[in-house]
N, C-alpha and C. Protein backbone atom coordinates (compact mmCIF):
# COMPACT_ATOMS: atom_id res chain seq x y z
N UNK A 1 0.81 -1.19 0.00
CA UNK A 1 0.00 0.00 0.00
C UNK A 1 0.86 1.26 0.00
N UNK A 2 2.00 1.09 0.35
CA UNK A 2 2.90 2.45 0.63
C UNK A 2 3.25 2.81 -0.51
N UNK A 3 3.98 1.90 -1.70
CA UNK A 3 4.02 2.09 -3.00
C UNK A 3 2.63 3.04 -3.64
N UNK A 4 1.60 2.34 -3.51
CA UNK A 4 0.53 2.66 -4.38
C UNK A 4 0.39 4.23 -3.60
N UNK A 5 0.03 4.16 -2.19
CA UNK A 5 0.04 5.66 -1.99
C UNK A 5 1.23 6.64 -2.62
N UNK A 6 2.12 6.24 -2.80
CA UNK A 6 3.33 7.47 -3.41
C UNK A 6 2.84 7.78 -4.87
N UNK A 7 2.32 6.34 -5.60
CA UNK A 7 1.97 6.60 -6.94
C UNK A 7 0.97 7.66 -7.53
N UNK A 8 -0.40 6.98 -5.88
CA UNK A 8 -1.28 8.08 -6.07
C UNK A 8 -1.26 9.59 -5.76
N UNK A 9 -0.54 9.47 -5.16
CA UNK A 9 -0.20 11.32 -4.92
C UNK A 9 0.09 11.99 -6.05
N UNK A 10 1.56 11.09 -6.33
CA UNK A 10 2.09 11.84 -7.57
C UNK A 10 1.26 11.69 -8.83
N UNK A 11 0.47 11.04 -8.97
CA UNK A 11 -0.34 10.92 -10.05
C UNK A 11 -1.66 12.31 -10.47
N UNK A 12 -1.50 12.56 -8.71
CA UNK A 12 -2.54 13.28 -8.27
C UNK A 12 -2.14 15.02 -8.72
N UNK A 13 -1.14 14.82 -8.68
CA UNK A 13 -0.20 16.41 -8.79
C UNK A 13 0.95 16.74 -7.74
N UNK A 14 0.51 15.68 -6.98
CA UNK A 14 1.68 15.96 -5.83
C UNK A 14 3.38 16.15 -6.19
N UNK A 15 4.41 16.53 -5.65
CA UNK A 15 5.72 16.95 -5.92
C UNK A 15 5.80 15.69 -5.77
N UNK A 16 7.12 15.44 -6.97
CA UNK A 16 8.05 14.13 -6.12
C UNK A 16 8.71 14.48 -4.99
N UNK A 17 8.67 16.12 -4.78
CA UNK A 17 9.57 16.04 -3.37
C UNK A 17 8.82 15.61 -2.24
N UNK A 18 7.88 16.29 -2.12
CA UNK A 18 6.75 15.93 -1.13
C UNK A 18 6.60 14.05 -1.06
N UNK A 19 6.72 13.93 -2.58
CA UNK A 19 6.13 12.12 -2.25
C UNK A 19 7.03 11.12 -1.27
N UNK A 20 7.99 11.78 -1.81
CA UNK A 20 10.40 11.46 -1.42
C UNK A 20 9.99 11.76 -0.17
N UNK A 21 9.07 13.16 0.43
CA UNK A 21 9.33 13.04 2.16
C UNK A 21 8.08 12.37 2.91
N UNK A 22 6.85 12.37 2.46
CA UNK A 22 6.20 11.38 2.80
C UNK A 22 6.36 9.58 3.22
N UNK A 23 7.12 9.60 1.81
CA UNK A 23 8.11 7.76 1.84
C UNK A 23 9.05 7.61 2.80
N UNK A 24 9.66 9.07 3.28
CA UNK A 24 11.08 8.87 3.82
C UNK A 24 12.12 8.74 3.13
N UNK A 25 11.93 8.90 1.80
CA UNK A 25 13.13 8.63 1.19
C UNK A 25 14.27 9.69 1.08
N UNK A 26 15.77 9.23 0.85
CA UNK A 26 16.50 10.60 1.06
C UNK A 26 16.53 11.23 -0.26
N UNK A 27 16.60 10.81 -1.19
CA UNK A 27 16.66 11.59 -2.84
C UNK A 27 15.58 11.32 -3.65
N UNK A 28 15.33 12.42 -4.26
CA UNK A 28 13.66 12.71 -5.22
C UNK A 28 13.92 11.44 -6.37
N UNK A 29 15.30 10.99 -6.71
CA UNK A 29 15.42 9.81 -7.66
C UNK A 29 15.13 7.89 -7.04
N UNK A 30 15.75 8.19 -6.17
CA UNK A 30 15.10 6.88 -5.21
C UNK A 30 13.15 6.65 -5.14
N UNK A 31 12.94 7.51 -4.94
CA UNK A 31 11.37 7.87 -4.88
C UNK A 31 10.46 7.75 -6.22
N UNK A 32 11.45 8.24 -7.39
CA UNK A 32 10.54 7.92 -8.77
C UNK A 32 10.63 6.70 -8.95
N UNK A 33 12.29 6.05 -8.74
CA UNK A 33 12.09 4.78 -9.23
C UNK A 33 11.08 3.47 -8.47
N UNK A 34 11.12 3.52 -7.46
CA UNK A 34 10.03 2.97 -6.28
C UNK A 34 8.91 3.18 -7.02
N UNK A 35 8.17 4.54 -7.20
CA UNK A 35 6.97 4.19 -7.55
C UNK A 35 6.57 4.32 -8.90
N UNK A 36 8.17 3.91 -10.06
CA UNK A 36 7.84 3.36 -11.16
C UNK A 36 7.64 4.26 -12.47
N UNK A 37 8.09 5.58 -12.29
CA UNK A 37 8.42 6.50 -13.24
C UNK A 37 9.49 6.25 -14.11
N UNK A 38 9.28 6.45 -14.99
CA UNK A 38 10.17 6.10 -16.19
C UNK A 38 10.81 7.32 -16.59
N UNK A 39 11.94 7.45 -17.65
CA UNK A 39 12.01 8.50 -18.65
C UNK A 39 11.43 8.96 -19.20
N UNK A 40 10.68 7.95 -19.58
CA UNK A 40 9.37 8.33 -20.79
C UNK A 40 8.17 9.29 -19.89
N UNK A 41 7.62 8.80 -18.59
CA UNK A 41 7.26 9.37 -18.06
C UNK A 41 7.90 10.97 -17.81
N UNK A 42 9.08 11.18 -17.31
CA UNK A 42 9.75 12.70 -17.53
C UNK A 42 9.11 13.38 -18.66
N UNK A 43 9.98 12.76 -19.69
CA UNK A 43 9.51 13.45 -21.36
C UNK A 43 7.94 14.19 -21.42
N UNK A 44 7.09 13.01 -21.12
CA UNK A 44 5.59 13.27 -21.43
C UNK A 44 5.55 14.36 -20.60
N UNK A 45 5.58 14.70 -19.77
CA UNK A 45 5.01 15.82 -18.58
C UNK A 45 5.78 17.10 -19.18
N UNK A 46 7.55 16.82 -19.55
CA UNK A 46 8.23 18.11 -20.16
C UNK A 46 7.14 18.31 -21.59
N UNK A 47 6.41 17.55 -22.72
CA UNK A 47 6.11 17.76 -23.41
C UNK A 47 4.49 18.49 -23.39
N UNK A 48 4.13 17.99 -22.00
CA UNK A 48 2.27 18.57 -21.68
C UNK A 48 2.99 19.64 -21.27
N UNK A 49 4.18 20.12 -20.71
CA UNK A 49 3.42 21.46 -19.93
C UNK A 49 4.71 22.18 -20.41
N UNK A 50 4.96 21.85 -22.08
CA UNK A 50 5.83 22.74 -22.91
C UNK A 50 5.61 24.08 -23.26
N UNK A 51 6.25 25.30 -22.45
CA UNK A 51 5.61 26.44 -23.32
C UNK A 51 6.42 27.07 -25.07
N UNK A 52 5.40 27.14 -25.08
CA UNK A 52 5.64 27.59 -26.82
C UNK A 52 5.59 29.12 -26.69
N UNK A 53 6.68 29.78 -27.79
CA UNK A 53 6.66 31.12 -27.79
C UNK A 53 6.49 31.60 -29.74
């Protein structure tokens, strides 16, 4: 359940930092990989909330 709660937060909008101190974890990269963020995942989010000029 601790997994799935980190997932759902961050899924939710929550920071990975916030999720990283919720878990206890010491680094925001320990914390993505736990609850299963990918690169690809990075990309997509840099590409939704790309501003265009």
């Amino acid at each position: 359940m601790r997994k799935t709660l980190g997932w759902v937060m961050h899924s939710q909008g929550a920071s990975i930092e916030r999720v990283c101190k919720v878990l206890n974890h010491s680094h925001p990269a320990i914390t993505m990989r736990y609850i299963g963020l990918t690169e690809a995942d990075t990309q997509a989010a840099y590409s939704e909330f790309e501003i265009r000029v």
